[in-house]
N, C-alpha and C. Protein backbone atom coordinates (compact mmCIF):
# COMPACT_ATOMS: atom_id res chain seq x y z
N UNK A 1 -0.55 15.38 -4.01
CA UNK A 1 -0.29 14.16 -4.74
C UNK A 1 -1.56 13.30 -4.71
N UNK A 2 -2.17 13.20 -5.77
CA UNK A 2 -3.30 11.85 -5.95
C UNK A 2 -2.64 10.82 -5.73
N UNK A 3 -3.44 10.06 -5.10
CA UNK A 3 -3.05 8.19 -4.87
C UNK A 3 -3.36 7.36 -5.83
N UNK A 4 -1.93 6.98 -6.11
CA UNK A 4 -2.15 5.49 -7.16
C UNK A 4 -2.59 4.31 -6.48
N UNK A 5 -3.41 4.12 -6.75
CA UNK A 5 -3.89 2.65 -5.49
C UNK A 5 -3.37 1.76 -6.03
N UNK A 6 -3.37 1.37 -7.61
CA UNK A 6 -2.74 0.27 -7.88
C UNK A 6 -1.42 0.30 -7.38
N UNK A 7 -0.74 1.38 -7.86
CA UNK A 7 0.42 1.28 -7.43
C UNK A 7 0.73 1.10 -5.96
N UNK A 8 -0.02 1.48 -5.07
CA UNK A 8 -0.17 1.13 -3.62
C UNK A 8 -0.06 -0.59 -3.42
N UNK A 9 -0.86 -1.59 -4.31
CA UNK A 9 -0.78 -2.70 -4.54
C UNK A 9 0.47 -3.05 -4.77
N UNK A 10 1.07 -2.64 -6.25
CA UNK A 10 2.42 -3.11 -6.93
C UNK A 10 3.60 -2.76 -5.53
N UNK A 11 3.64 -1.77 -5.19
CA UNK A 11 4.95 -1.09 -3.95
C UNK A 11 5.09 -2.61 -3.05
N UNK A 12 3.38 -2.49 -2.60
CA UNK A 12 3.57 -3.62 -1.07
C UNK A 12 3.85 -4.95 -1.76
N UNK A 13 3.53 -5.65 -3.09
CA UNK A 13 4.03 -6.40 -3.42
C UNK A 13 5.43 -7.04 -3.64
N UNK A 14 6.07 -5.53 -3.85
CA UNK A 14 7.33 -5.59 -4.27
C UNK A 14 7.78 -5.59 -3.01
N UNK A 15 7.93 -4.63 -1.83
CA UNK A 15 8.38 -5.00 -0.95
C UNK A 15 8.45 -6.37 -0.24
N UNK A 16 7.85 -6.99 -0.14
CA UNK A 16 7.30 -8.15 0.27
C UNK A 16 7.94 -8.99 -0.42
N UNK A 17 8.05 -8.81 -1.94
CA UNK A 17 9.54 -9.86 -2.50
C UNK A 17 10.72 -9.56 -2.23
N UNK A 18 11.49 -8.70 -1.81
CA UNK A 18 12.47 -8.36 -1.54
C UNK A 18 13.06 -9.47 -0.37
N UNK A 19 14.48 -9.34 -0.02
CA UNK A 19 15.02 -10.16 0.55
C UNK A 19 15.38 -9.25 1.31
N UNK A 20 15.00 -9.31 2.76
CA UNK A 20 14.83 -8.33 3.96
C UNK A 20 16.37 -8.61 4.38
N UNK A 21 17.40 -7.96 4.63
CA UNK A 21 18.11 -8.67 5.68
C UNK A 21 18.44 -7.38 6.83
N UNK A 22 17.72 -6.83 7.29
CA UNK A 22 17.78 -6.08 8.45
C UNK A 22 17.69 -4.86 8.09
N UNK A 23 18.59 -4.17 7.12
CA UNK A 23 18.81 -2.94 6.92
C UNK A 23 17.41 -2.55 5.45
N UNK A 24 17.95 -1.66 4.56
CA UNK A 24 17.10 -1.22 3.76
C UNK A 24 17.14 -1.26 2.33
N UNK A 25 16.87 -0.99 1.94
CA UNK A 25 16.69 -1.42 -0.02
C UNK A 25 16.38 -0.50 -0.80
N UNK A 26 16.81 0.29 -1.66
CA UNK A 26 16.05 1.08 -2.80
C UNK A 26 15.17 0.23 -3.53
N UNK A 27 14.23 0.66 -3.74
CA UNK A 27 13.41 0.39 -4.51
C UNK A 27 13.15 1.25 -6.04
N UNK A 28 13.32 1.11 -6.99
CA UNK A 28 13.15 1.58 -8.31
C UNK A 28 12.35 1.33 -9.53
N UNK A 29 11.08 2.59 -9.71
CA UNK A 29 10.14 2.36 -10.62
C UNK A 29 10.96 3.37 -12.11
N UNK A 30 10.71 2.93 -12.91
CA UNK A 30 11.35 3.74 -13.78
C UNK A 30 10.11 5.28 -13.88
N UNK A 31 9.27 4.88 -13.86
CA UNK A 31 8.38 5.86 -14.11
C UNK A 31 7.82 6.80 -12.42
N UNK A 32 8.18 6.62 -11.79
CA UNK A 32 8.32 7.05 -10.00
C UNK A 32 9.67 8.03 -10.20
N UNK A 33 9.62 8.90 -9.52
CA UNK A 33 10.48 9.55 -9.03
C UNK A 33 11.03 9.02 -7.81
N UNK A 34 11.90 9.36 -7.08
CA UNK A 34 13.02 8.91 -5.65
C UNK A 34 11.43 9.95 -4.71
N UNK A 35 11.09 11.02 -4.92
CA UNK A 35 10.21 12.03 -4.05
C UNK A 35 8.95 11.05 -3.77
N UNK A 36 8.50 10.80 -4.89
CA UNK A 36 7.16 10.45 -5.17
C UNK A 36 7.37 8.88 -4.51
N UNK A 37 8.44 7.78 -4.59
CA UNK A 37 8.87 6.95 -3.77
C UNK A 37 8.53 6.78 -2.47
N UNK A 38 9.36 7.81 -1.93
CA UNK A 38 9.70 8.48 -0.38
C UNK A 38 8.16 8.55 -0.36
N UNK A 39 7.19 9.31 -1.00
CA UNK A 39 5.90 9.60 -0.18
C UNK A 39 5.07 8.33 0.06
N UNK A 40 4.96 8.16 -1.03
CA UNK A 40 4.11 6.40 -1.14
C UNK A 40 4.95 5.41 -0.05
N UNK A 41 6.04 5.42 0.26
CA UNK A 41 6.80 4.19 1.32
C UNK A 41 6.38 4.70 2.71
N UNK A 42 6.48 6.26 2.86
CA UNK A 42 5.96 7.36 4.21
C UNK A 42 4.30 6.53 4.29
N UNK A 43 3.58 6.95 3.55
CA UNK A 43 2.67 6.39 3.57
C UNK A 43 1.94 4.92 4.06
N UNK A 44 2.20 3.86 3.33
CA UNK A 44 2.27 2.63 4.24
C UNK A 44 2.91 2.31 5.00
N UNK A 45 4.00 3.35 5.67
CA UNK A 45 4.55 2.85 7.02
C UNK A 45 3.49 3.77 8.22
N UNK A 46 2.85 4.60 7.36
CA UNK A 46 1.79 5.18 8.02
C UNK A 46 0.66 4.50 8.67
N UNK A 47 0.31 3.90 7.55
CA UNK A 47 -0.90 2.82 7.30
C UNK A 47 -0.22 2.00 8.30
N UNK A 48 0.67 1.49 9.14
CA UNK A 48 1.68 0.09 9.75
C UNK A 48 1.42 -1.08 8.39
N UNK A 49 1.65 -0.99 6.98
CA UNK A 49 1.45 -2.05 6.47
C UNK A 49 3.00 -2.33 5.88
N UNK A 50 3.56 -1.10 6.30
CA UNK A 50 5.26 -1.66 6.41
C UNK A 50 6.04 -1.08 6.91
N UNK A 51 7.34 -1.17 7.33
CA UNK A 51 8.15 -0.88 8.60
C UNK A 51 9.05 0.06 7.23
N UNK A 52 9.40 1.46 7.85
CA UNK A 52 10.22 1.63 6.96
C UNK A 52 11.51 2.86 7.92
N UNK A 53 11.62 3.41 7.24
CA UNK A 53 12.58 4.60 8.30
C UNK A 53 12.99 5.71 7.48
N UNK A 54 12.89 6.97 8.08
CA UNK A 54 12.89 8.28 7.52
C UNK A 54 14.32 8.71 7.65
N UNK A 55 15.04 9.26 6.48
CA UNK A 55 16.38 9.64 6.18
C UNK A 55 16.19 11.19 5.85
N UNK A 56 14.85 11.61 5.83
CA UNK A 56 14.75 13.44 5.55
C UNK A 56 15.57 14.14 6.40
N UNK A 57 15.93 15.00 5.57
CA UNK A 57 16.52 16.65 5.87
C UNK A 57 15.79 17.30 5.91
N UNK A 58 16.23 18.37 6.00
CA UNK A 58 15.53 19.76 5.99
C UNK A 58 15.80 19.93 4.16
N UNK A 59 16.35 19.29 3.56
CA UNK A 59 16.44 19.79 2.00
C UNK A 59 15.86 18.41 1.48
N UNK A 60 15.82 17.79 1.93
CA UNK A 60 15.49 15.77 1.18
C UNK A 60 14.37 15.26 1.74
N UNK A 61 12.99 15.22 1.29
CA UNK A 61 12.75 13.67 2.08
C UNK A 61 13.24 12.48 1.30
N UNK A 62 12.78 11.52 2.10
CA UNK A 62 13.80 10.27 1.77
C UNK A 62 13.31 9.81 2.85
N UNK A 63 12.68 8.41 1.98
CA UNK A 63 11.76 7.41 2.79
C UNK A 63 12.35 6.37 2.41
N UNK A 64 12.75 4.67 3.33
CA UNK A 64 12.99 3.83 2.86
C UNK A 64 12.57 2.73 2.95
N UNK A 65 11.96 1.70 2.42
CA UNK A 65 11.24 0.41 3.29
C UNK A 65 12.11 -0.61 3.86
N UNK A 66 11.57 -1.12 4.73
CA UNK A 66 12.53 -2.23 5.60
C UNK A 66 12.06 -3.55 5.41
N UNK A 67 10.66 -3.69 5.37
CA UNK A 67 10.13 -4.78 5.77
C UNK A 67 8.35 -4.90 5.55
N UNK A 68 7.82 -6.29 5.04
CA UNK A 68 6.40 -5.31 5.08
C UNK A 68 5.77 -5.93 6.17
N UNK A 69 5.15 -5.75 7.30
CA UNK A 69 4.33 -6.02 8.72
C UNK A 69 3.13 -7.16 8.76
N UNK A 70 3.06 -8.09 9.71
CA UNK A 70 1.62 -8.96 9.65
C UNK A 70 0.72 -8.06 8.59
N UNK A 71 0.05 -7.05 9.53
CA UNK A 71 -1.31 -5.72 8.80
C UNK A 71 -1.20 -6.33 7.31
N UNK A 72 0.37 -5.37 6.90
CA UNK A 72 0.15 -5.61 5.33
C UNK A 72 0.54 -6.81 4.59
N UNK A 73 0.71 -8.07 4.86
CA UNK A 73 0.61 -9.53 5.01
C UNK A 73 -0.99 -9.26 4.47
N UNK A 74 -1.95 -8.79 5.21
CA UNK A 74 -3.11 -9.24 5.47
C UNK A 74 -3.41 -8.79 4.23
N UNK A 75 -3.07 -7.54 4.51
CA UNK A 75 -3.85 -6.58 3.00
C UNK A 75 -3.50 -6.88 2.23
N UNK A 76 -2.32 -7.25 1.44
CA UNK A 76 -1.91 -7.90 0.42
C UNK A 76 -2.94 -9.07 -0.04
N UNK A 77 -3.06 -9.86 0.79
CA UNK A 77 -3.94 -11.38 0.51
C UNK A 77 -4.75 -11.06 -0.10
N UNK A 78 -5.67 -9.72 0.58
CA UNK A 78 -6.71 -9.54 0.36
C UNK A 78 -6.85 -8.90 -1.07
N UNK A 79 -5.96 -7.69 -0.90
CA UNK A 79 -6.05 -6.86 -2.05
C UNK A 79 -5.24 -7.74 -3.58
N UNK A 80 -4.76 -8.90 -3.46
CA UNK A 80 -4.13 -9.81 -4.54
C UNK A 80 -5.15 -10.49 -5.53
N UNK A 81 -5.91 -10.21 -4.76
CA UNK A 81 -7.45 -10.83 -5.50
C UNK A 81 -8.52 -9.79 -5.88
N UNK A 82 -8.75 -9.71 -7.27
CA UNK A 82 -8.91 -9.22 -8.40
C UNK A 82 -9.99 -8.82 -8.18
N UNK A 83 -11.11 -9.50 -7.82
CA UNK A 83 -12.43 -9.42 -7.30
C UNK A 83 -12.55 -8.12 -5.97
N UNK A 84 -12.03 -8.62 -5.10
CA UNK A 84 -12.04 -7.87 -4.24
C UNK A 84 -11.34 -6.89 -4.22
N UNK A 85 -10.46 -6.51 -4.79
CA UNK A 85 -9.57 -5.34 -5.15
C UNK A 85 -10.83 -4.13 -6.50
N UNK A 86 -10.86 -5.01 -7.11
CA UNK A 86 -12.19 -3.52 -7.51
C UNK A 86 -13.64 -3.27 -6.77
N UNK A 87 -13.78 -4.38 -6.08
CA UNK A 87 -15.26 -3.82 -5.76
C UNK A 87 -14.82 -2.77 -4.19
N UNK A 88 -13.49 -2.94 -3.76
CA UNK A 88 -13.10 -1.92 -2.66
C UNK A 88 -13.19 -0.59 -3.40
N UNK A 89 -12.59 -0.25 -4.53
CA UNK A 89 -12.37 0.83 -5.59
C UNK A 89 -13.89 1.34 -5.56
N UNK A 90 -14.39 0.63 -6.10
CA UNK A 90 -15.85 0.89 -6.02
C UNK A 90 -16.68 1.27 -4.95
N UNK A 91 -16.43 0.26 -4.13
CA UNK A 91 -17.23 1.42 -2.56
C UNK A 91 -16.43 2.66 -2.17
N UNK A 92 -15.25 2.32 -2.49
CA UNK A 92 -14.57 4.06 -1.75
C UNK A 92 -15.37 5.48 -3.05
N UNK A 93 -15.03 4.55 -4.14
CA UNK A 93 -15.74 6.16 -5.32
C UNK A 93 -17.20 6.20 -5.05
N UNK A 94 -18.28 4.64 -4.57
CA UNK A 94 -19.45 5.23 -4.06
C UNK A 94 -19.77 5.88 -2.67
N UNK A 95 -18.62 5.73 -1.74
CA UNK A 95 -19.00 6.75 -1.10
C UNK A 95 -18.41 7.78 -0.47
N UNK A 96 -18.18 8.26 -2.12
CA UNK A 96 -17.25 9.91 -1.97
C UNK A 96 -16.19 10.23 -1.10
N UNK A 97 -15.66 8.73 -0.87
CA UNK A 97 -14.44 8.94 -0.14
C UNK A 97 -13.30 9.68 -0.96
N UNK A 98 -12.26 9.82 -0.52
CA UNK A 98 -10.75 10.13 -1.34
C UNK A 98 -10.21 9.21 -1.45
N UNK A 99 -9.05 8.05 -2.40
CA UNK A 99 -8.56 7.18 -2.20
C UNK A 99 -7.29 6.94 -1.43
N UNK A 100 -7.23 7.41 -0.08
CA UNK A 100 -6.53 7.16 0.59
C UNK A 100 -5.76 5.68 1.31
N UNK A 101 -4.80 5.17 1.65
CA UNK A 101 -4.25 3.85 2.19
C UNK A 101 -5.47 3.15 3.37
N UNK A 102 -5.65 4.24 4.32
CA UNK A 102 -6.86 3.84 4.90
C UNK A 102 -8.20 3.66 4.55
N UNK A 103 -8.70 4.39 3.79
CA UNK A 103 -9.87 4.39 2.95
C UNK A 103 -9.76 2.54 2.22
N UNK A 104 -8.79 2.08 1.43
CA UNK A 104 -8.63 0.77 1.04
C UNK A 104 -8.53 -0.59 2.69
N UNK A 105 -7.82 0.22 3.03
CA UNK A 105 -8.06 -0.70 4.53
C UNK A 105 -9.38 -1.08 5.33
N UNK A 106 -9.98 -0.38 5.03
CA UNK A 106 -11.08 -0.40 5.84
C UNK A 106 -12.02 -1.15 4.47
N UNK A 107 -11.65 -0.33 3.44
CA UNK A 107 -12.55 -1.37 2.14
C UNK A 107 -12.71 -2.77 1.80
N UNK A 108 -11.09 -2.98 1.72
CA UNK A 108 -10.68 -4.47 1.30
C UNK A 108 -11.52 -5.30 2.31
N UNK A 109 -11.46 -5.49 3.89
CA UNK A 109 -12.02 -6.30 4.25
C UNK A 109 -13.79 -6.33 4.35
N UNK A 110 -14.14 -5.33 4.06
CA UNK A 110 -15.20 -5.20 4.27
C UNK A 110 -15.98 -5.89 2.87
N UNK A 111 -15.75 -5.90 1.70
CA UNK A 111 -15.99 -6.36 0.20
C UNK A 111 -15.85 -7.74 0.15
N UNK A 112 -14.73 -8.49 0.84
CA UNK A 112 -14.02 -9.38 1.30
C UNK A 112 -15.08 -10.14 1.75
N UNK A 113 -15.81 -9.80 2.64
CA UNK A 113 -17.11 -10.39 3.59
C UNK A 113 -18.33 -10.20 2.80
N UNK A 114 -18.32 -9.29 2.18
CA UNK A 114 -20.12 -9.41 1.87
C UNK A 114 -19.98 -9.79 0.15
N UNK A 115 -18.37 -10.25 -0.50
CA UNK A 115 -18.64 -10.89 -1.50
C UNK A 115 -18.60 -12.89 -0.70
N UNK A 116 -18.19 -12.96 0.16
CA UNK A 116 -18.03 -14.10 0.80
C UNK A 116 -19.55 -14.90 0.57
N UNK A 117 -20.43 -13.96 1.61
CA UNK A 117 -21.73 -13.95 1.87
C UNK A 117 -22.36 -13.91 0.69
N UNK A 118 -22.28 -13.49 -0.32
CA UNK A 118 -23.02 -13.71 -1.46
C UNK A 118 -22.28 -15.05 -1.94
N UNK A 119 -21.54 -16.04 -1.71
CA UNK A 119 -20.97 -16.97 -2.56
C UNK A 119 -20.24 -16.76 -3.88
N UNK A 120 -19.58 -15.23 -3.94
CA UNK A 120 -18.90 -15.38 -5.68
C UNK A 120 -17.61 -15.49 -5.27
């Protein structure tokens, strides 16, 4: 599965609007599959940028989000801003990274600071 990063953006957003009340929530993209769901939610609970809990079988995965964590609080802020959300894109494709959840983690703040330092 290639990583949608935006969509990595849109998920933690959405989670994050949701109205948490302890237990769990479907979440529904019309254009996402329930599989492709499950991997991307597996994923940033990977990343700790949200709390989620695994319902897989041996025939299903099935991922669900709970909640999204301080971490992805952070990343959100960061990655909500337009500026800094492509020039992360940009250092991960300049340096031949893969676009992985961590690969953006380690980006966002780092773009974050040295667009700071330049004043834009």
């Amino acid at each position: 599965m290639r990583l949608d990063h935006d969509f990595v953006r849109i998920l933690l957003a959405e989670i994050k609007e949701v109205q948490w009340d302890g237990g769990y929530h479907d979440l529904y993209f019309e254009d996402r599959p329930d599989l492709m769901m499950s991997r991307y939610i597996k994923l940033l609970d990977e990343a700790g940028l949200i709390d989620a809990v695994d319902y897989s079988t041996h025939d299903l995965v099935c991922w669900r989000a709970k909640w999204i964590t301080e971490e992805g609080e952070r990343f959100l802020r960061v990655a909500s801003n337009e500026k800094y959300w492509q020039a992360a894109q940009k250092l991960i494709r300049r340096s031949h990274r893969k676009f992985t959840v961590e690969a953006l983690k380690l980006a966002l703040p780092r773009v974050k600071q040295q667009l700071r330092k330049r004043g834009r």
